[in-house]
Each structure stands twice: as structure tokens, then as C-alpha cells.
Protein backbone atom coordinates (compact mmCIF):
# COMPACT_ATOMS: atom_id res chain seq x y z
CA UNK A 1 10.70 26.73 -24.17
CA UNK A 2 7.55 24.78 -23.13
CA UNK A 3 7.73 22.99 -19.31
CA UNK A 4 8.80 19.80 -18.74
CA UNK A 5 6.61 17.01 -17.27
CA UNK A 6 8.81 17.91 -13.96
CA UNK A 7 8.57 21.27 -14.54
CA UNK A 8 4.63 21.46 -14.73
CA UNK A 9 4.05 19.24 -11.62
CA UNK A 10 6.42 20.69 -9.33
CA UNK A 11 4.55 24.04 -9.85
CA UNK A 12 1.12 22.81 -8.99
CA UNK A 13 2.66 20.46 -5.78
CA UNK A 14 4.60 23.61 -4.47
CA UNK A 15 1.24 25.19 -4.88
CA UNK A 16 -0.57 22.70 -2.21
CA UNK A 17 0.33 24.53 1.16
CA UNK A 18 -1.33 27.30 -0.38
CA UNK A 19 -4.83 25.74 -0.87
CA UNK A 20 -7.12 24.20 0.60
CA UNK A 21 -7.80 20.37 0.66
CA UNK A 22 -10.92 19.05 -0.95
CA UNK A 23 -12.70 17.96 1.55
CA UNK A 24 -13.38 14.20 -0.32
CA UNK A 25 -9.25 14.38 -0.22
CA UNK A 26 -8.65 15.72 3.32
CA UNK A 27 -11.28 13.12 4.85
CA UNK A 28 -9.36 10.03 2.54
CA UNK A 29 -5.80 10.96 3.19
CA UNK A 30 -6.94 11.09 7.31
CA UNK A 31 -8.57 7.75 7.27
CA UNK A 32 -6.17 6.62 5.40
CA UNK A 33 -3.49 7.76 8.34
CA UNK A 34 -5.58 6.01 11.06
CA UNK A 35 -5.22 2.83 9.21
CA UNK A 36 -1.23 3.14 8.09
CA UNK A 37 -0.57 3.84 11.49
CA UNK A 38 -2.58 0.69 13.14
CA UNK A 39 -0.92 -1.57 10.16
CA UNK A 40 2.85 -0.36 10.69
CA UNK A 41 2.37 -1.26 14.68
CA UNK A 42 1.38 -4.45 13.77
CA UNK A 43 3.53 -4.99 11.02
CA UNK A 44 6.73 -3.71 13.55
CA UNK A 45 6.20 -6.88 15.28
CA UNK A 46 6.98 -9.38 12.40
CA UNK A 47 9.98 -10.98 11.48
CA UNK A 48 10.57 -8.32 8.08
CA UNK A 49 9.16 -5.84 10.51
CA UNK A 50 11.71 -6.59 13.18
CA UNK A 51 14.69 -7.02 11.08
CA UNK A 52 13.96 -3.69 9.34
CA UNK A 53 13.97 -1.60 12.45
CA UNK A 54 17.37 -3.14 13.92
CA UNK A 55 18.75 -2.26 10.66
CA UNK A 56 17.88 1.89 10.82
CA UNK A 57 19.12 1.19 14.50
CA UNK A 58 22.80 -0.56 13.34
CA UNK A 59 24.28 2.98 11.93
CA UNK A 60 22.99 5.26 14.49
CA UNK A 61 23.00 8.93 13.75
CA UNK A 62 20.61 12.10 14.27
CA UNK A 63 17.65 11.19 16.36
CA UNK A 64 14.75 12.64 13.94
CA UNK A 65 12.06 10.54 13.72
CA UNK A 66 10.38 7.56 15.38
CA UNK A 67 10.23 3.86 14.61
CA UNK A 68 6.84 2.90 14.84
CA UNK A 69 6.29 -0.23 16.99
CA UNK A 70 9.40 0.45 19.04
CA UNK A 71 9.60 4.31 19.73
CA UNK A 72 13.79 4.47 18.99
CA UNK A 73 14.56 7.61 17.42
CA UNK A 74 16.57 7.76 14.19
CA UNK A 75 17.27 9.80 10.81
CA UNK A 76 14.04 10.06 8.98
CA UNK A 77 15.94 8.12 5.92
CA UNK A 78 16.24 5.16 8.16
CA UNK A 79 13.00 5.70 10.07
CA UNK A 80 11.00 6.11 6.49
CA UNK A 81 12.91 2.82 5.22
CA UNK A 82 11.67 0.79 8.12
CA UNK A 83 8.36 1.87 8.72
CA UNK A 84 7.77 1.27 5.14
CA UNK A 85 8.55 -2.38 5.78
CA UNK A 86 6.54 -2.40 8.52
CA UNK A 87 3.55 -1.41 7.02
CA UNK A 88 3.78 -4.04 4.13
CA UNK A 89 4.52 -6.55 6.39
CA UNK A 90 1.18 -8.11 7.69
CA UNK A 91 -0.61 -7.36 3.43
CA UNK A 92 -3.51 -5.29 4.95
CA UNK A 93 -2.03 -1.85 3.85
CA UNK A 94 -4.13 0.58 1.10
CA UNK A 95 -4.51 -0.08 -2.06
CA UNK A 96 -5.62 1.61 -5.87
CA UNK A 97 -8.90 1.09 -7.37
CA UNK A 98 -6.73 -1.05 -9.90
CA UNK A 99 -5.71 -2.80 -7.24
CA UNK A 100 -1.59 -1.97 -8.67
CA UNK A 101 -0.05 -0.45 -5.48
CA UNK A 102 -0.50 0.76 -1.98
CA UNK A 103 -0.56 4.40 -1.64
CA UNK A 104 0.41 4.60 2.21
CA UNK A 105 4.31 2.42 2.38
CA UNK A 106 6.07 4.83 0.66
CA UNK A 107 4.05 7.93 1.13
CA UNK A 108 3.33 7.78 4.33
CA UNK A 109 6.57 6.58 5.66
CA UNK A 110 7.99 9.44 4.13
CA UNK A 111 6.03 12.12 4.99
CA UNK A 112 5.90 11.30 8.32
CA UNK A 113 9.88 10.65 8.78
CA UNK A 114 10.41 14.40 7.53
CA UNK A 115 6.81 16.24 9.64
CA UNK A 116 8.85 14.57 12.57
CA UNK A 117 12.06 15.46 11.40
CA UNK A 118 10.91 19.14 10.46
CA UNK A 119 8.70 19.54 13.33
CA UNK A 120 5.73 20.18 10.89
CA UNK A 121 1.92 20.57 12.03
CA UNK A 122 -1.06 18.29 11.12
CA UNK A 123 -2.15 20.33 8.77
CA UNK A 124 0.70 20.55 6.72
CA UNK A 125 1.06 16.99 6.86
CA UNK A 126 -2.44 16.68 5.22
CA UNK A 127 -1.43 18.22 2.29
CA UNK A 128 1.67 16.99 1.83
CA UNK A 129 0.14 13.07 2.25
CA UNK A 130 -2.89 14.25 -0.52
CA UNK A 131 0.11 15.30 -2.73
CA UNK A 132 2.25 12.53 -2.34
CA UNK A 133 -0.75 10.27 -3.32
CA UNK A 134 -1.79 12.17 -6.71
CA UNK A 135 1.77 12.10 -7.58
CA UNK A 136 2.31 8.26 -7.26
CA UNK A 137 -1.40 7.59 -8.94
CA UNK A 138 -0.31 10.01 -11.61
CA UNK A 139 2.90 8.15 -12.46
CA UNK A 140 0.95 5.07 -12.45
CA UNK A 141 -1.55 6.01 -15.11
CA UNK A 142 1.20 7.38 -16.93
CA UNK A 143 2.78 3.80 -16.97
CA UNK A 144 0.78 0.54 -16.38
CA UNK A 145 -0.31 -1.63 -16.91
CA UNK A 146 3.20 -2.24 -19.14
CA UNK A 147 5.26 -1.10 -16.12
CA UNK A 148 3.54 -4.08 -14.16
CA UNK A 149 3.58 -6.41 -16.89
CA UNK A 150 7.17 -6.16 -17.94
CA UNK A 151 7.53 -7.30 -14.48
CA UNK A 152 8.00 -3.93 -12.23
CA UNK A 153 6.46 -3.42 -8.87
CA UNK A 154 4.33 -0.11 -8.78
CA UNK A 155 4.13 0.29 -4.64
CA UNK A 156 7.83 1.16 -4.82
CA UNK A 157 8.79 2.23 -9.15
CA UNK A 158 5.96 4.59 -9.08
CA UNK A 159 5.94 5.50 -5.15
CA UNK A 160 9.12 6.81 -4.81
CA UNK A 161 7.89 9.65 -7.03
CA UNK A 162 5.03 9.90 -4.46
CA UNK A 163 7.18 10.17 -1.15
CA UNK A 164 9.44 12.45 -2.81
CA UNK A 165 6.84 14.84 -3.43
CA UNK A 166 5.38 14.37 0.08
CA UNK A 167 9.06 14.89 1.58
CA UNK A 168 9.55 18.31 -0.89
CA UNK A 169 6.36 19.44 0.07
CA UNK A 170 7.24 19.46 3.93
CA UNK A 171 10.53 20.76 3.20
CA UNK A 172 9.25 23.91 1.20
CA UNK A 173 11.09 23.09 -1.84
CA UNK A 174 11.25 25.70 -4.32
CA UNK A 175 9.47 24.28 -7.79
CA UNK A 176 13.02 24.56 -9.25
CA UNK A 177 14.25 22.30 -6.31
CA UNK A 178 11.46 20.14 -6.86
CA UNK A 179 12.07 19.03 -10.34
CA UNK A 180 15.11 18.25 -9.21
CA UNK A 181 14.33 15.54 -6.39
CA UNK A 182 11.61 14.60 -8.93
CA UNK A 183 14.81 13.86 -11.72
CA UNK A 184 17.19 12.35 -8.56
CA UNK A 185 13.65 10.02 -7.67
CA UNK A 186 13.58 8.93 -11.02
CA UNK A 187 17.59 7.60 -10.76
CA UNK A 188 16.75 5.80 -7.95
CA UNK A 189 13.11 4.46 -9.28
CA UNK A 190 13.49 0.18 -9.01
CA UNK A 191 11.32 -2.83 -7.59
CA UNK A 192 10.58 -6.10 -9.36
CA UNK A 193 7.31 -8.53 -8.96
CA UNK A 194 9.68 -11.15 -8.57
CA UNK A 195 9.09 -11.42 -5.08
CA UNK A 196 6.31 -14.42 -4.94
CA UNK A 197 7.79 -16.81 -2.84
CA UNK A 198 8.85 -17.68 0.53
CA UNK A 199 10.63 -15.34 1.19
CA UNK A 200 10.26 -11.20 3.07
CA UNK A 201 11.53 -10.08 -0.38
CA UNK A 202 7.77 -8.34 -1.30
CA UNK A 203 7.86 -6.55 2.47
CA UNK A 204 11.19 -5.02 1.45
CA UNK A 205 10.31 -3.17 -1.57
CA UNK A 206 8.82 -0.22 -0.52
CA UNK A 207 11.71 0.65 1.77
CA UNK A 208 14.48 1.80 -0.49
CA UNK A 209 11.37 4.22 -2.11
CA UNK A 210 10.28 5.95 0.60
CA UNK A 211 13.75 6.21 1.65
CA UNK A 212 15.06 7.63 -1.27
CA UNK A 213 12.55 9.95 -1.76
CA UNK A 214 13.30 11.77 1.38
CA UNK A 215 16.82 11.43 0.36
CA UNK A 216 15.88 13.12 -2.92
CA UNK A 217 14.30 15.93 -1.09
CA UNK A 218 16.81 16.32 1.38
CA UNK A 219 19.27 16.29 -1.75
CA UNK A 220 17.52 18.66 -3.72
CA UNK A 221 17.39 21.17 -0.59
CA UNK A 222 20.91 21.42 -0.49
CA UNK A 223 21.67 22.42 -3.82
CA UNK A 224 21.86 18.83 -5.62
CA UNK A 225 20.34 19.17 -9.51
CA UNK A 226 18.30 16.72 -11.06
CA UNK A 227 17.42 16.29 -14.28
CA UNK A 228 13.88 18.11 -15.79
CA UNK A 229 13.23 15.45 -18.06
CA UNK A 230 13.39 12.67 -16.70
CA UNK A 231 9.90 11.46 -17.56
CA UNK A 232 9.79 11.83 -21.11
CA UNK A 233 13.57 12.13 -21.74
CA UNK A 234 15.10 9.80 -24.23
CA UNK A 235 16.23 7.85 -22.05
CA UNK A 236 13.69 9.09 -19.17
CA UNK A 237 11.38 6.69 -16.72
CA UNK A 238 8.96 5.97 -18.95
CA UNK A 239 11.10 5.05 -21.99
CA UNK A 240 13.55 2.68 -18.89
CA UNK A 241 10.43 1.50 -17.98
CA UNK A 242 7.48 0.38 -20.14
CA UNK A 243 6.34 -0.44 -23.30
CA UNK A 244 3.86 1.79 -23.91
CA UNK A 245 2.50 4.88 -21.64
CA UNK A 246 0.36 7.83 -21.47
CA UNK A 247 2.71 10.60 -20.82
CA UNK A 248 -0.32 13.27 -20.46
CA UNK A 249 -1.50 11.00 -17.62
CA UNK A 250 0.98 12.58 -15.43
CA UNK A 251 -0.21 16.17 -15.73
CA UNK A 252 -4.01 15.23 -16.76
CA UNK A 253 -6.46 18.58 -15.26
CA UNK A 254 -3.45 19.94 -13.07
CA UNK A 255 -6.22 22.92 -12.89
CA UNK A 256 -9.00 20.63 -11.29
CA UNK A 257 -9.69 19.67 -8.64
CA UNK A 258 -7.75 15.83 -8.10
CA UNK A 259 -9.99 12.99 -7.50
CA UNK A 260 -8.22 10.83 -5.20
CA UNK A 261 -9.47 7.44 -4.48
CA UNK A 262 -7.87 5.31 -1.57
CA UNK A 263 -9.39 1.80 -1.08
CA UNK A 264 -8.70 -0.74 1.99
CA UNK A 265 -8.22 -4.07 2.57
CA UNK A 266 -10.39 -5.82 5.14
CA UNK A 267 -7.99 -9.04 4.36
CA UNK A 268 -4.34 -9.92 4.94
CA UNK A 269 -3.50 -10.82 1.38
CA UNK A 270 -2.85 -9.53 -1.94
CA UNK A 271 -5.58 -6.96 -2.58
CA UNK A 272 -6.50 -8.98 -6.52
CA UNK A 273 -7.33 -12.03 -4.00
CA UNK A 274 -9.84 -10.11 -1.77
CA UNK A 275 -12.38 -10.63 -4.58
CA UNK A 276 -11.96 -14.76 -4.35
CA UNK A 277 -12.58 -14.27 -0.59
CA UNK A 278 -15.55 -12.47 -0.64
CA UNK A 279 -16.92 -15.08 -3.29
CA UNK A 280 -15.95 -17.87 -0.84
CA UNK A 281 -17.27 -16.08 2.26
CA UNK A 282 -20.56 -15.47 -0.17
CA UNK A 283 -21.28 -19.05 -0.60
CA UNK A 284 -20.17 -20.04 2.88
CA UNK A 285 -22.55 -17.44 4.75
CA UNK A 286 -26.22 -18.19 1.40
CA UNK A 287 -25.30 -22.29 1.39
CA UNK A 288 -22.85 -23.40 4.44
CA UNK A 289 -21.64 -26.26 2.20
CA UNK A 290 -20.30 -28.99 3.98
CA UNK A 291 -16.67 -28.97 2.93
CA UNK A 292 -15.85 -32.86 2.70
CA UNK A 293 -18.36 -33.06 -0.02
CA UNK A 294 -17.13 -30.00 -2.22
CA UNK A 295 -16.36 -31.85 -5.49
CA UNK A 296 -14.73 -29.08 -7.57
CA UNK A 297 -13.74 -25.47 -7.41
CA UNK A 298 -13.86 -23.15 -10.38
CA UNK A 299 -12.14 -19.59 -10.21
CA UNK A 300 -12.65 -17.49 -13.14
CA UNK A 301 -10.48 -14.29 -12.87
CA UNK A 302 -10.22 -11.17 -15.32
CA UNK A 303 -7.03 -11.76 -17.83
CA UNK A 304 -5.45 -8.76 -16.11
CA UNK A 305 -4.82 -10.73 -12.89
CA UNK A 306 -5.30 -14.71 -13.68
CA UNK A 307 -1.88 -15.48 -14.25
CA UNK A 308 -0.79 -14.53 -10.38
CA UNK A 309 -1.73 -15.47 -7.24
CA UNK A 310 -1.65 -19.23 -8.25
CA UNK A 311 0.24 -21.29 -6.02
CA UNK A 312 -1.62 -24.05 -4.21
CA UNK A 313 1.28 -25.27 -2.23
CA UNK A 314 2.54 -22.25 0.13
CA UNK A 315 5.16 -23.06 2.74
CA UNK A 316 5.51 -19.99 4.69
CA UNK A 317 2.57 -17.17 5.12
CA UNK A 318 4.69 -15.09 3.14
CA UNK A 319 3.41 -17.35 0.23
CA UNK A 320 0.42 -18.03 1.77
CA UNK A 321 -0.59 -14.24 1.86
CA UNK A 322 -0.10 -14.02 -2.17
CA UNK A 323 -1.77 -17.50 -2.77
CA UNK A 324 -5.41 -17.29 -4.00
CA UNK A 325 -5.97 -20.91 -3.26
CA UNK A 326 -4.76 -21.29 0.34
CA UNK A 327 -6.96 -18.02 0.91
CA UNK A 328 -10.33 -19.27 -0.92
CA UNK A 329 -9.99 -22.40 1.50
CA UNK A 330 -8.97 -20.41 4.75
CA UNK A 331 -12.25 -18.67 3.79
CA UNK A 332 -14.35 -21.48 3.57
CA UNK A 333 -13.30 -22.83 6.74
CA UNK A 334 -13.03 -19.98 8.88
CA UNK A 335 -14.73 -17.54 7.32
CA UNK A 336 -12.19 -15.07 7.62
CA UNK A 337 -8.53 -14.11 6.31
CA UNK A 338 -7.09 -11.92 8.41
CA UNK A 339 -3.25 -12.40 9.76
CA UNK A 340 -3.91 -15.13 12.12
CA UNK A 341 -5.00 -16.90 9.38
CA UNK A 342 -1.69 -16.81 7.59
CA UNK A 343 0.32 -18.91 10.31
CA UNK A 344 2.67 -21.03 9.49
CA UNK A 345 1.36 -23.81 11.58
CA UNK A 346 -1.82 -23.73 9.65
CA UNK A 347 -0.34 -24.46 6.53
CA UNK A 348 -0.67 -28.12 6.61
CA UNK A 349 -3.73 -28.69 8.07
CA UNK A 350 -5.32 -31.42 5.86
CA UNK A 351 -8.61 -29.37 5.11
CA UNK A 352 -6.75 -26.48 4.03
CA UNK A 353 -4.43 -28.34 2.04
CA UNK A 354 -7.32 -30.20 0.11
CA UNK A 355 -9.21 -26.86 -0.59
CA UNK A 356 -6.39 -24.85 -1.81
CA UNK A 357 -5.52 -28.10 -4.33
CA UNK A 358 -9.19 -27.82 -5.28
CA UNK A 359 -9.30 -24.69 -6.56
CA UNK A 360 -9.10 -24.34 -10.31
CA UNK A 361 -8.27 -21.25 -11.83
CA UNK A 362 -9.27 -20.20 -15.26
CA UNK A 363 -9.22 -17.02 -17.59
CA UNK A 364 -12.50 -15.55 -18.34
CA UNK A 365 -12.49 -12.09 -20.78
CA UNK A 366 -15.90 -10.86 -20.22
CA UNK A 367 -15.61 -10.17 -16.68
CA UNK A 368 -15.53 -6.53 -16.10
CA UNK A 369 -12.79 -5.47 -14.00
CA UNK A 370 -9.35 -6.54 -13.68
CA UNK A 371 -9.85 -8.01 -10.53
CA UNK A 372 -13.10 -9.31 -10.70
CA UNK A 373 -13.47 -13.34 -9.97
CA UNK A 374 -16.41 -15.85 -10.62
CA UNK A 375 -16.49 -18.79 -8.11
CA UNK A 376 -18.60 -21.57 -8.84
CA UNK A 377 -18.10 -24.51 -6.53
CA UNK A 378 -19.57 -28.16 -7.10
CA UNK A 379 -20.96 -30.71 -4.48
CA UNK A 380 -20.72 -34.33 -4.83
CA UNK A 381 -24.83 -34.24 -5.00
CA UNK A 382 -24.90 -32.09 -7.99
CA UNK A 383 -26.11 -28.93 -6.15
CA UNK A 384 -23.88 -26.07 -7.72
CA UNK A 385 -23.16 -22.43 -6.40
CA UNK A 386 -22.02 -19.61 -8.06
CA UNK A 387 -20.53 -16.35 -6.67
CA UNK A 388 -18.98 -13.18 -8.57
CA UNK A 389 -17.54 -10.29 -7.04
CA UNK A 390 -16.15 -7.38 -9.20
CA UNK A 391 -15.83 -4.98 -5.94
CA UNK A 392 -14.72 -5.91 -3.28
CA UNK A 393 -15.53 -5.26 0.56
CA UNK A 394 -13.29 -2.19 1.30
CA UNK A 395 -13.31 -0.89 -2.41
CA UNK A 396 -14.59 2.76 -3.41
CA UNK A 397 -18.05 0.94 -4.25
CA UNK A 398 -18.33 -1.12 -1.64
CA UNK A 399 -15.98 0.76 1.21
CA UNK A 400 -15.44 0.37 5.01
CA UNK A 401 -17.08 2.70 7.29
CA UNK A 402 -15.38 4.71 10.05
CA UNK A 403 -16.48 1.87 12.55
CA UNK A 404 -15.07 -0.78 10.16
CA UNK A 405 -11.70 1.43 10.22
CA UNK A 406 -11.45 1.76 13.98
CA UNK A 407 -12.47 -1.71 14.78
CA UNK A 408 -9.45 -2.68 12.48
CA UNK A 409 -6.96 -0.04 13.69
CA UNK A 410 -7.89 -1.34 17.19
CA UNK A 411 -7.43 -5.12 15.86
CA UNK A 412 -3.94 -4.55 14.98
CA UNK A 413 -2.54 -1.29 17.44
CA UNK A 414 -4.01 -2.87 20.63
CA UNK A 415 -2.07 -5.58 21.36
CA UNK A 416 1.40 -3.98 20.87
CA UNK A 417 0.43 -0.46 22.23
CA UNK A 418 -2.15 -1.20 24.77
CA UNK A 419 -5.62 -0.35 24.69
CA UNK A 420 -5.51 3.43 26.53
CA UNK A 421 -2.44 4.30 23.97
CA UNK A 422 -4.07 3.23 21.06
CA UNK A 423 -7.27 5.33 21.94
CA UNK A 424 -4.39 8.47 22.26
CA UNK A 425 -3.39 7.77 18.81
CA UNK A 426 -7.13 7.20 17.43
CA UNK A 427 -7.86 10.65 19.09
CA UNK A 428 -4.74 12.43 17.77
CA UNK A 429 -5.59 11.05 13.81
CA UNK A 430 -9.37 12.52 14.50
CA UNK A 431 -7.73 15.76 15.30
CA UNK A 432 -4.79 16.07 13.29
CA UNK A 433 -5.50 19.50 11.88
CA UNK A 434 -5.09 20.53 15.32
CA UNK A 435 -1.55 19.17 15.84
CA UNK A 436 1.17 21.88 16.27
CA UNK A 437 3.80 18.74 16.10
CA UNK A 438 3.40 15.60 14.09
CA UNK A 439 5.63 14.16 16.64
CA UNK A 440 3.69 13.96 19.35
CA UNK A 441 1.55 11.31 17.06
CA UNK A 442 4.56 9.72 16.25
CA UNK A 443 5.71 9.58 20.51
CA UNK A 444 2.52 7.22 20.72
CA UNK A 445 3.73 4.96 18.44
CA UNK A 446 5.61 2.52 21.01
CA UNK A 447 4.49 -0.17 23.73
CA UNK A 448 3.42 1.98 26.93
CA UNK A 449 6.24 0.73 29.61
């Protein structure tokens, strides 16, 4: 009988601790741990952050794995759960080239739950974090963009496939035991879009993924059976979950090499926004327009994204953080939009709250990408600028350097960890291969006392 789906990726992801990284992978996966890291500290110390970790703390249990932020030890279902949270919490985690889901929430959380848990090395953790990541882009290509338009999140549908994967692979699943966490990840797959609002609902959602896929793992370890099938089965993911899909998406060149492309957000909002901010910060930094006399605000956006993002009238930075308005006119007056931007005392300051009602969004088909945006903003005088950005700062063609990267790990790890324990966990990152123990990067993870 020919393989499954299942079938022919758990044979090339059991294969990973047996090869080497490509280097373009190893080097993306390891600045892409510097920044998770800095982003879960920060995010530990917000209210979705907080709540999260005094939930894996209310059942107690097996102390495996660290609680970034806090440094509690607790089972790596509940640590991966809560650090998950934590990292979505402040909106400044990874993100696709498609700008459809962050790799690191549910990967990363899960990966580094079980190294902690299984006492892995820095290596292995490597390759089980480039895994995780194909496997979660894979499913995505296989699915969206009807998975995301029938109103599914990606981070966690599509990531839990990812952090399963990373879990199995630190686990040293068989590539019978992997197909079946891959079939008990798919029973647990879930996570809607509607989570716009003012609420921590959007933080939660990558949670239960990571979670579960170390649950999956663990499950599949001790003898549990999933089913092979489950992403072209009748009544498998893909049917559950879309419209239409690309089945051979999810096992595209398993013989080549995997080009893996992480991008990151300079910003703290939704990544499809970061393209309206650089426009703003575009016209602010050629023209320094004097903002009483802005008459009118035009934001074209690809059709792919212009229906989101839309509210004008955000009343906590929950809403603020997913509002393309309120983050064009927090760019225009500060020129900046990082976390302290998103405050929930700023929220009514009258500028702000005349900019964000100012801006006028509208559907334009020939712009190129999905989340490309066309500002053009009018001045009572009749002078007119114009600003389009179809790649934004942080993206694969227009990326952070390592300086960039360590300037906003150090933003967001110093004030909770200190500055002398944030340069330890800088310096471990730089020399993860070296690590005998992932948890000695995880024991730097909590306010020196």
C-alpha cells in the first residue's frame, strides 16, 4: 500500500537527528530562539501572561520544565501552555512570509518544555525547532488561505502539528509512533480568528497547541495509536477544515533541502499592520507633516488582508494591538509602535483618537502582496504624500540584523531579568550547539533575586 501523508513525513522528521542542519536553517531557527526567549520574558509580565503561569502553577505536579518570566518549575504540558501565552502576549513574536502565523508560540514552547523535561542538548534542540517549523509551514500551504478564511487561526490549527513534531523529535519517536501523535495532533487541531476584541482571547490560542502537541508526543510514546490518515482521510484535517487545499503541499521535495523562512516583527501589532506603519513612519521621517492640518487618510490594502484590522475605536491595547488605525496614528505621532505604545491610558488621547478616525481604508487588487498597503495622506493646503510598502522592516527582503535582534531582545529581557542575566542568556543562545542541557538556558529565564 502507498504511505500516508503521516506516514511519509514522520519518516523524513525521524530522519532530522541524523543530518545536518542547513546552515540558512540552523542560523534562522537560533535567531529566531534569541528573540522567542526575550518576547516570552516580556510577555510573562502581562496580565494574559500572568494569569497563564498561575494557572500551570494551580495543579502542581512533576517539576520538568521552567516558566519563563518566573523560574517555577512545572510539567512541560503546563510549562509549554503558558509560555506559549506568554510569548503572544506583547504581538512582537515571529511571523510567515504570508504574514498567517507565528512559527515560535507553539513550536518553541514545546520544544523547549520537553529539551528541559528530557534533559536534551542544544544541538538536538536545533533540529528539533527547524523541524517543528517545516512541519507547521507545511500544513499551512497545504491549507490556507481557506483554513484562514473560513475563519480558523493558523498560529495554533496548523501549529499544533508543528510542536508535536518538535516534541516527537526530542523524544526519539519511532516514525510509527510519530504518525501517531501526528493523527492524536490532528484530534486536538482548533483556534478561531474570532478573537478581535477586547479581550486576552487571541494571547490564549496558541496554548492548548503547544500543549497538546507535547501531550501527543508524550501519548504516542507510551503506546497510544493515532490515526495515519488523518490529513487526507475522509473525514481528515483538511476535509474538517477548509474548502479547498493542496494536499501535496505537505510533503512537497521531502528529498531537498527545506527552505525555511522566519520573519520578525520590529512592531507590537498584528504583523499585516506593520506595512501601514512603515508607510506612516515613511511620510513622517521625507515630509514631517504637521498633524492638525492632515485633511484625509487613504489606506489601500491587498484584498487578502483589507477586511481586518479595521477598528478605529479600540478600548483596551488588546484591540489597539490588532487596530490598523490606532497604529497608523501612534506612528505619526511618535514615530514608533512598540508596547508602550499600546497603553491603555493612551487610548484617548485626542490626537490619537482623531488620526485613527481619519484613516480610511480601501481595497485595492493590483497591489502585489497580501499585505502590502498604499498610504496617501492629504493636507489642508493641497500638498499630498504617498507611501507604499509591500515588505516590511523585519521581512525576508527587508530583515533585521543581528544588532537589530539583540537591541530588541535586550528591550524586552532587561527589565524583568536584569541586565547581567540577560547578557547570560544572549551568550547561551550564541552558543547553543554547545549546551549539554537546554535547562541551564531555561534556569536564566527568571528575575535574578
Amino acid at each position: 500500500m502507498p504511505q500516508t501523508l503521516s506516514e511519509q513525513l514522520a519518516d523524513h522528521f525521524t530522519a532530522f537527528a541524523r543530518k545536518e542542519l542547513p546552515d540558512a536553517n540552523r542560523k534562522a531557527v537560533k535567531r529566531l530562539l534569541l528573540d522567542y526567549l526575550g518576547v516570552a520574558v516580556a510577555g510573562s509580565q502581562t496580565g494574559s501572561g500572568e494569569v497563564a503561569r498561575r494557572f500551570a502553577q494551580s495543579s502542581g505536579g512533576h517539576e520538568e520544565a521552567t516558566l519563563i518570566g518566573e523560574g517555577t518549575r512545572v510539567p512541560a504540558m503546563q510549562a509549554a501552555l503558558a509560555n506559549a501565552i506568554s510569548s503572544h502576549s506583547v504581538e512582537l513574536d515571529d511571523i510567515d512570509v504570508l504574514a498567517l502565523f507565528h512559527f515560535s508560540p507553539p513550536v518553541y514552547s514545546a520544544a523547549l518544555a520537553t529539551a528541559e523535561r528530557e534533559k536534551t542538548d542544544g544541538k538536538s534542540l536545533l533540529a528539533a525547532l527547524a523541524a517543528g517549523c517545516e512541519m507547521m509551514e507545511r500544513v499551512s500551504k497545504a491549507a490556507n488561505n481557506s483554513l484562514r478564511n473560513r475563519g480558523y487561526h493558523t498560529t495554533p490549527t496548523c501549529g499544533i502539528f508543528g510542536a508535536t513534531v518538535a516534541s516527537a523529535c526530542l523524544l526519539g519517536l519511532s516514525a510509527e509512533q510519530m504518525v501517531s501523535a501526528l493523527g492524536l495532533a490532528g484530534a486536538q487541531s482548533g483556534g478561531l480568528m474570532e478573537m478581535y476584541g477586547p479581550s486576552m482571547q487571541k494571547r490564549f490560542n496558541p496554548g492548548p497547541a503547544s500543549r497538546s502537541g507535547v501531550t501527543s508526543s508524550l501519548m504516542a510514546q507510551l503506546g497510544f495509536t493515532g490515526a495515519a490518515t488523518i490529513f487526507e482521510g475522509e473525514r481528515g484535517f483538511l476535509k474538517a477544515f477548509t474548502d479547498s487545499n493542496d494536499p501535496a503541499q505537505l510533503v512537497k521535495d521531502l528529498d531537498r533541502p527545506y527552505q525555511l523562512d522566519i520573519e520578525f516583527k520590529p512592531y507590537s501589532c498584528a504583523r499585516p499592520i506593520h506595512n501601514a506603519i512603515d508607510c506612516a513612519l515613511e511620510i513622517r521621517r521625507k515630509h514631517q507633516p504637521d498633524l492638525q492640518r492632515i485633511k484625509r487618510i487613504r489606506m489601500a490594502r491587498h484584498p487578502d488582508w483589507a477586511l481586518y484590522h479595521q477598528n478605529a475605536h479600540p478600548t483596551t491595547y488588546h484591540e489597539a494591538q490588532v487596530s490598523l488605525p490606532y497604529s497608523v496614528a501612534v506612528a505619526l505621532t511618535d514615530g514608533q509602535a512598540l508596547f508602550p505604545q499600546y497603553n491603555n491610558a493612551r487610548l484617548k488621547e485626542p490626537m490619537l483618537k482623531k488620526l485613527s478616525e481619519m484613516v480610511e481604508i480601501t481595497v485595492d487588487e493590483s497591489l502585489p502582496r497580501g499585505v502590502s498597503c498604499l498610504m496617501t495622506m492629504e493636507m489642508d493646503d493641497g500638498a499630498s504624500y504617498r507611501s507604499q510598502v509591500d515588505y516590511p522592516k523585519g521581512s525576508i527582503q527587508n530583515p533585521m540584523s543581528d544588532d537589530e535582534l539583540r537591541a530588541k531582545f535586550d528591550s524586552l529581557a532587561t527589565p524583568v531579568l536584569g541586565a547581567e542575566r540577560a547578557a547570560q542568556v544572549a551568550e547561551q543562545v550564541a552558543n547553543i550547539e554547545a549546551c549539554a542541557d537546554v535547562g541551564a538556558l531555561m534556569r536564566l529565564l527568571a528575575p535574578a533575586r
